[in-house]
PDB file of N, CA and C in Angstrom:
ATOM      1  N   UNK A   1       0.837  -1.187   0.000  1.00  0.00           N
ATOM      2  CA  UNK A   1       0.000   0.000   0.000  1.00  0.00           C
ATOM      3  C   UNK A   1       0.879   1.247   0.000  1.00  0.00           C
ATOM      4  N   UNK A   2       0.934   2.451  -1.152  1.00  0.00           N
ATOM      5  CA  UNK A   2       2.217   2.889  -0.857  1.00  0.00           C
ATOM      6  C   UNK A   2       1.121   4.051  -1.919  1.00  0.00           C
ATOM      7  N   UNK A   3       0.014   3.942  -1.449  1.00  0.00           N
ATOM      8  CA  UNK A   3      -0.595   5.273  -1.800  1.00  0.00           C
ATOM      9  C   UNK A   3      -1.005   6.545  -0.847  1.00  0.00           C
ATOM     10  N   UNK A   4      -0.761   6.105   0.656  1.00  0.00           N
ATOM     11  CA  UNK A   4      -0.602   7.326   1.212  1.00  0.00           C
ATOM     12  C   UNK A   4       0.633   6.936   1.501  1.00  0.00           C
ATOM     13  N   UNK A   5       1.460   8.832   1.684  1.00  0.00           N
ATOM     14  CA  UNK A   5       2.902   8.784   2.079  1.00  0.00           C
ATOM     15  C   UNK A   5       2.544   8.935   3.918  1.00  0.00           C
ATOM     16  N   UNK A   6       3.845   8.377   4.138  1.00  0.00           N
ATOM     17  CA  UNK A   6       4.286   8.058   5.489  1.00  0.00           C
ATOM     18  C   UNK A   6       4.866   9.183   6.317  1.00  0.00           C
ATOM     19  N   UNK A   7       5.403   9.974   5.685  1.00  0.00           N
ATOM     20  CA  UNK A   7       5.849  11.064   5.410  1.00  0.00           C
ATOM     21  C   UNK A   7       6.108  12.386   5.175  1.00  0.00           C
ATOM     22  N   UNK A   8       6.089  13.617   5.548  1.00  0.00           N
ATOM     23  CA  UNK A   8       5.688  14.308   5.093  1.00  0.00           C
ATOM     24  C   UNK A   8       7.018  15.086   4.732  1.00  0.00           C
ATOM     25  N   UNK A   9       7.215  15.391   3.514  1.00  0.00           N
ATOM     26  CA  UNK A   9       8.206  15.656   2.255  1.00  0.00           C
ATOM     27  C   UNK A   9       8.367  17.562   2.794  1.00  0.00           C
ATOM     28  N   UNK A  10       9.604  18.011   2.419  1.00  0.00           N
ATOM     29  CA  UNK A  10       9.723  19.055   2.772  1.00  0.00           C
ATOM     30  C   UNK A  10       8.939  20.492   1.960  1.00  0.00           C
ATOM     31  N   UNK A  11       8.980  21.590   1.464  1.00  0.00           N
ATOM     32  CA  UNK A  11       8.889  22.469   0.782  1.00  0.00           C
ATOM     33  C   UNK A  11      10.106  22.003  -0.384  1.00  0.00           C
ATOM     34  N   UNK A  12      11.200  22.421   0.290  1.00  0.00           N
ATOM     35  CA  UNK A  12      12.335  21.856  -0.723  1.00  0.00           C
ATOM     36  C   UNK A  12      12.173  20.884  -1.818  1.00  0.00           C
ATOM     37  N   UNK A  13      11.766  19.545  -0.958  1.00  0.00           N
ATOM     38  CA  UNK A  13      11.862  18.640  -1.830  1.00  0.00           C
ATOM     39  C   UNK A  13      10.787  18.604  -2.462  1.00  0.00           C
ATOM     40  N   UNK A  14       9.922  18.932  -2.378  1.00  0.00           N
ATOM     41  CA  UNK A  14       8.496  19.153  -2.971  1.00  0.00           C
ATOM     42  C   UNK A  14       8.593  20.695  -4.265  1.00  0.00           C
ATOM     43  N   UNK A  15       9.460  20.954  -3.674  1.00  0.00           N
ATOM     44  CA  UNK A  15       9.004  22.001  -5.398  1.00  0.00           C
ATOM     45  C   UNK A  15      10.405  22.105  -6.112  1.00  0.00           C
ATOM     46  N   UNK A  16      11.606  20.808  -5.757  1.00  0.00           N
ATOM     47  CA  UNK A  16      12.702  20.739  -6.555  1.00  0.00           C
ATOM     48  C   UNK A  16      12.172  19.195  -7.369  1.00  0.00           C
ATOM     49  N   UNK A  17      11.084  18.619  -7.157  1.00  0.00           N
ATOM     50  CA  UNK A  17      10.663  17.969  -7.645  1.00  0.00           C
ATOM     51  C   UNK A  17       9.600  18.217  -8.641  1.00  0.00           C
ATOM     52  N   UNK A  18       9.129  19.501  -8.509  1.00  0.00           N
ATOM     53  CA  UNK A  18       8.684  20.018  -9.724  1.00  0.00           C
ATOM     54  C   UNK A  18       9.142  20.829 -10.645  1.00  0.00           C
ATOM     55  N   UNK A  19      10.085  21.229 -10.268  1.00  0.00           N
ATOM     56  CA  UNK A  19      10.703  22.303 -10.999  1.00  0.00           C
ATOM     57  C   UNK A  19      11.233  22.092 -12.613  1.00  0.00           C
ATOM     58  N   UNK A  20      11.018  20.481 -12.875  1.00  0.00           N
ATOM     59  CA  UNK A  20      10.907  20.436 -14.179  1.00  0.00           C
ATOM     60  C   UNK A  20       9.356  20.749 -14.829  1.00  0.00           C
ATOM     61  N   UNK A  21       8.310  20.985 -14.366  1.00  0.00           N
ATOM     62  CA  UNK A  21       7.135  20.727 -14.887  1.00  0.00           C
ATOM     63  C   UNK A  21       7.166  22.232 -15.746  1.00  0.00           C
ATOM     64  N   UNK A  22       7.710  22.034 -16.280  1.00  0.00           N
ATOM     65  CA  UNK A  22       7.630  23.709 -17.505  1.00  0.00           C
ATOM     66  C   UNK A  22       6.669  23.331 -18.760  1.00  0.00           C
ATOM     67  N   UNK A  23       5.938  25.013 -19.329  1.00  0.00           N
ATOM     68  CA  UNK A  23       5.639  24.982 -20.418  1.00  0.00           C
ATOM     69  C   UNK A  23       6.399  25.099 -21.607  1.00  0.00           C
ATOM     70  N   UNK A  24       6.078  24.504 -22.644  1.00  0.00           N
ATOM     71  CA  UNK A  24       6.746  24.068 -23.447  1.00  0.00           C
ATOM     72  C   UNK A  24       5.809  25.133 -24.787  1.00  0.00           C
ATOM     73  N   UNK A  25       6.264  26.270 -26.010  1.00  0.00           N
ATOM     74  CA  UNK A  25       5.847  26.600 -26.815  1.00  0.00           C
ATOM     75  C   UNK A  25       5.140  25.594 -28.302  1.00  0.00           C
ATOM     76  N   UNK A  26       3.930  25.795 -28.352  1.00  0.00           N
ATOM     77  CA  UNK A  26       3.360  24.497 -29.353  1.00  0.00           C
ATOM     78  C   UNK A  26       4.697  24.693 -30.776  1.00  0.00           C
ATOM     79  N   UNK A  27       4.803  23.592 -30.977  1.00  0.00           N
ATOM     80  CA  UNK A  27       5.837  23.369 -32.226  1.00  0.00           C
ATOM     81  C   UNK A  27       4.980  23.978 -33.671  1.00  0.00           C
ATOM     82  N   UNK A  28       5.057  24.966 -34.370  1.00  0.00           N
ATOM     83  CA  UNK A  28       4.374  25.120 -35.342  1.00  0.00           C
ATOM     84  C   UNK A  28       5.249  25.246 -36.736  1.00  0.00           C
ATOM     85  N   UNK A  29       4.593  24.387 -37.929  1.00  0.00           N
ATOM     86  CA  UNK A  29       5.411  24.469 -39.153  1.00  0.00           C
ATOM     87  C   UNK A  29       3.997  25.257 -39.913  1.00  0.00           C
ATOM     88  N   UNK A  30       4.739  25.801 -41.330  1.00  0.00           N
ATOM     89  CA  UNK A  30       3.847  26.383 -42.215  1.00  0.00           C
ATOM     90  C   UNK A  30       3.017  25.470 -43.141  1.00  0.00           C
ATOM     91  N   UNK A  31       2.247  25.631 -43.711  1.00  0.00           N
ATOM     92  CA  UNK A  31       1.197  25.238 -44.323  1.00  0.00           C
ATOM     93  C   UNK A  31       1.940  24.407 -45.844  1.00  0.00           C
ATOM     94  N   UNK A  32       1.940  23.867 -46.378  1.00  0.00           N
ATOM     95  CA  UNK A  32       2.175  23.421 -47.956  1.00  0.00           C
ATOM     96  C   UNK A  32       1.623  23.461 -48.905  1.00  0.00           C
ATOM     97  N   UNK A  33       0.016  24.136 -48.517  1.00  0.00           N
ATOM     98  CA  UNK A  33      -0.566  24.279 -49.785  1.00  0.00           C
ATOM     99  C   UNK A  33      -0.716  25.853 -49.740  1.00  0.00           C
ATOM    100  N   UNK A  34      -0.856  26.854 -48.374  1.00  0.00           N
ATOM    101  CA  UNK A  34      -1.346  28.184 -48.420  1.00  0.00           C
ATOM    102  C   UNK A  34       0.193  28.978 -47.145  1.00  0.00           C
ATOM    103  N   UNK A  35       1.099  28.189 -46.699  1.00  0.00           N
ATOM    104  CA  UNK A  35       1.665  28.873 -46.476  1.00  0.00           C
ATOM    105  C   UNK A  35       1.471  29.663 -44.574  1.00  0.00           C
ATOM    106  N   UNK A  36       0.381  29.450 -44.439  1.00  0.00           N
ATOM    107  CA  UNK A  36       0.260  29.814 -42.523  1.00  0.00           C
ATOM    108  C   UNK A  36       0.215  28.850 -41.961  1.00  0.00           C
ATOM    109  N   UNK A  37       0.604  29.026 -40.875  1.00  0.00           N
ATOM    110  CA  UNK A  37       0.827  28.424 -39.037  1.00  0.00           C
ATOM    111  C   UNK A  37       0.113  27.558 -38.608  1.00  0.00           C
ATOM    112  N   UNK A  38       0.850  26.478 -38.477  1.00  0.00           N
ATOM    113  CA  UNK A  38       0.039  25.051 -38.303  1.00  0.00           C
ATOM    114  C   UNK A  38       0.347  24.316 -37.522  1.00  0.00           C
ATOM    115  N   UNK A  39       0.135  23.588 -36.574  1.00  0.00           N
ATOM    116  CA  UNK A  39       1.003  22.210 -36.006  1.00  0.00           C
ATOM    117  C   UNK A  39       0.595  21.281 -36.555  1.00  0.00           C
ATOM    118  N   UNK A  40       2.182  20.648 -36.607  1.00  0.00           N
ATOM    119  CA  UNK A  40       2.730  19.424 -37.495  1.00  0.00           C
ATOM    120  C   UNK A  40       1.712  18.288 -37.448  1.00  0.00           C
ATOM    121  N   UNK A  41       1.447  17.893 -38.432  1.00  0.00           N
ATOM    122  CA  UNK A  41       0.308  16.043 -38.843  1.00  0.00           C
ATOM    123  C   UNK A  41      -1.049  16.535 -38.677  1.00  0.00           C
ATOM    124  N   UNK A  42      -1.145  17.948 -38.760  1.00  0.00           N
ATOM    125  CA  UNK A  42      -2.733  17.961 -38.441  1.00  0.00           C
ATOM    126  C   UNK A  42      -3.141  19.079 -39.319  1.00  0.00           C
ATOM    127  N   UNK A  43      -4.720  18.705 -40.005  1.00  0.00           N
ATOM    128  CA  UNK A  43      -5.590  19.740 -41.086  1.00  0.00           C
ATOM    129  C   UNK A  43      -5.480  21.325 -40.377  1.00  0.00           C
ATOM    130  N   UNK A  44      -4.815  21.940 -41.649  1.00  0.00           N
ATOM    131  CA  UNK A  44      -5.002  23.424 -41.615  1.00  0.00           C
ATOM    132  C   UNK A  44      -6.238  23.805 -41.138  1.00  0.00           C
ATOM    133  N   UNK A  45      -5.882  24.719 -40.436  1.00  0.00           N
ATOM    134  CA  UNK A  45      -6.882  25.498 -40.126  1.00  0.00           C
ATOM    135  C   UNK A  45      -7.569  26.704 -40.940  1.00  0.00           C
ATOM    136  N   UNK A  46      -6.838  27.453 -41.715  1.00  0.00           N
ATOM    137  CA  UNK A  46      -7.136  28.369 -42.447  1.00  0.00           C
ATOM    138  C   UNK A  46      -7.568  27.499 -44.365  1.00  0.00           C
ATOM    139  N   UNK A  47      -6.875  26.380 -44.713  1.00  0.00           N
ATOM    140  CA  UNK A  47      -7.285  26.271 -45.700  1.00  0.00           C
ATOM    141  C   UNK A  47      -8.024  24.557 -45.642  1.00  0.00           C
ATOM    142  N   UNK A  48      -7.829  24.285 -44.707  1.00  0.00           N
ATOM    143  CA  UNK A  48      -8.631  22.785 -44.585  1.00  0.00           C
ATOM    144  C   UNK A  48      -7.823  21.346 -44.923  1.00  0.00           C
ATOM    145  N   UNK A  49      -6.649  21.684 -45.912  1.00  0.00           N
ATOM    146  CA  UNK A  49      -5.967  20.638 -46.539  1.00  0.00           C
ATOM    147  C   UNK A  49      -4.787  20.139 -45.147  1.00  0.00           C
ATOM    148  N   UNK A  50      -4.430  18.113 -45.733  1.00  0.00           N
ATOM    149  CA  UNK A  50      -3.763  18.072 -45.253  1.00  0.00           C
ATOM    150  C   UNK A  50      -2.742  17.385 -46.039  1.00  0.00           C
ATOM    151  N   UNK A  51      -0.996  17.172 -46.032  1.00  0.00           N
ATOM    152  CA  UNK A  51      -0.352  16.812 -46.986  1.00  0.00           C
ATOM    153  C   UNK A  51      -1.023  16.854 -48.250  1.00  0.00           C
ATOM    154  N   UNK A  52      -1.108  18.348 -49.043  1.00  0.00           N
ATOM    155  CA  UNK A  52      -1.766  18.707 -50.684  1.00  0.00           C
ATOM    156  C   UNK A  52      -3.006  18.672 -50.852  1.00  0.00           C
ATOM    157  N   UNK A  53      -3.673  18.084 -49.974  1.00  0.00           N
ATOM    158  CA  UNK A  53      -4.864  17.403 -50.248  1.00  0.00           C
ATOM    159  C   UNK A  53      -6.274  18.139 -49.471  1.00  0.00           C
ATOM    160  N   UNK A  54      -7.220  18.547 -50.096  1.00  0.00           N
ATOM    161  CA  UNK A  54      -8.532  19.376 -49.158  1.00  0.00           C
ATOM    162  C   UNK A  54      -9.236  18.273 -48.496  1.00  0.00           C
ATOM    163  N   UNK A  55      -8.971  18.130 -47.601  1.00  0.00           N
ATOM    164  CA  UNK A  55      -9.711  17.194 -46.388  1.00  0.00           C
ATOM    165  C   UNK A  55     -11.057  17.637 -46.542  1.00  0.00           C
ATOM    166  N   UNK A  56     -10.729  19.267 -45.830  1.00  0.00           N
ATOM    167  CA  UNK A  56     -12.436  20.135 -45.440  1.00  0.00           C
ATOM    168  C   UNK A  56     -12.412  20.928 -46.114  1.00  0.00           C
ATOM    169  N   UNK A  57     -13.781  21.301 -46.105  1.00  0.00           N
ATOM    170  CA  UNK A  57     -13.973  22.918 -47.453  1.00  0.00           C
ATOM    171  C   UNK A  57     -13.871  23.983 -45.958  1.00  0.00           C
ATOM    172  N   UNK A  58     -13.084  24.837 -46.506  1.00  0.00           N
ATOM    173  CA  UNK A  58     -12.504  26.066 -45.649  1.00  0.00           C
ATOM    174  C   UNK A  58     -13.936  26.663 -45.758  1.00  0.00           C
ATOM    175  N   UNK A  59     -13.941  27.610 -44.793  1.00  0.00           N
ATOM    176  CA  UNK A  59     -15.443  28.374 -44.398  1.00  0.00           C
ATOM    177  C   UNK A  59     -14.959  30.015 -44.848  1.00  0.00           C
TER     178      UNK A  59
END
């Protein structure tokens, strides 16, 4: 059973143990058929296509 701690963990060790939890900026590449701001493997947003191809009709 080692779901409650026994323990009680310091300040220290408790927020040098988080101190990796950072935000990270979304990775964005450009478009291939129109050229704007996209993240990578997924349908444009501005023109609907994905690798050349019109998935969705843009609005």
């Amino acid at each position: 059973m080692s779901i409650c701690p026994k323990n009680k963990h310091s300040r220290a060790r408790r927020d040098s143990h988080r101190a990796h939890w950072k935000m990270t900026a979304p990775t964005l590449v450009k478009c291939s058929k129109c050229g704007a701001l996209m993240m990578p493997h997924r349908v444009c947003k501005a023109c609907g296509s994905y690798n050349k191809k019109e998935i969705i009709t843009a609005e």
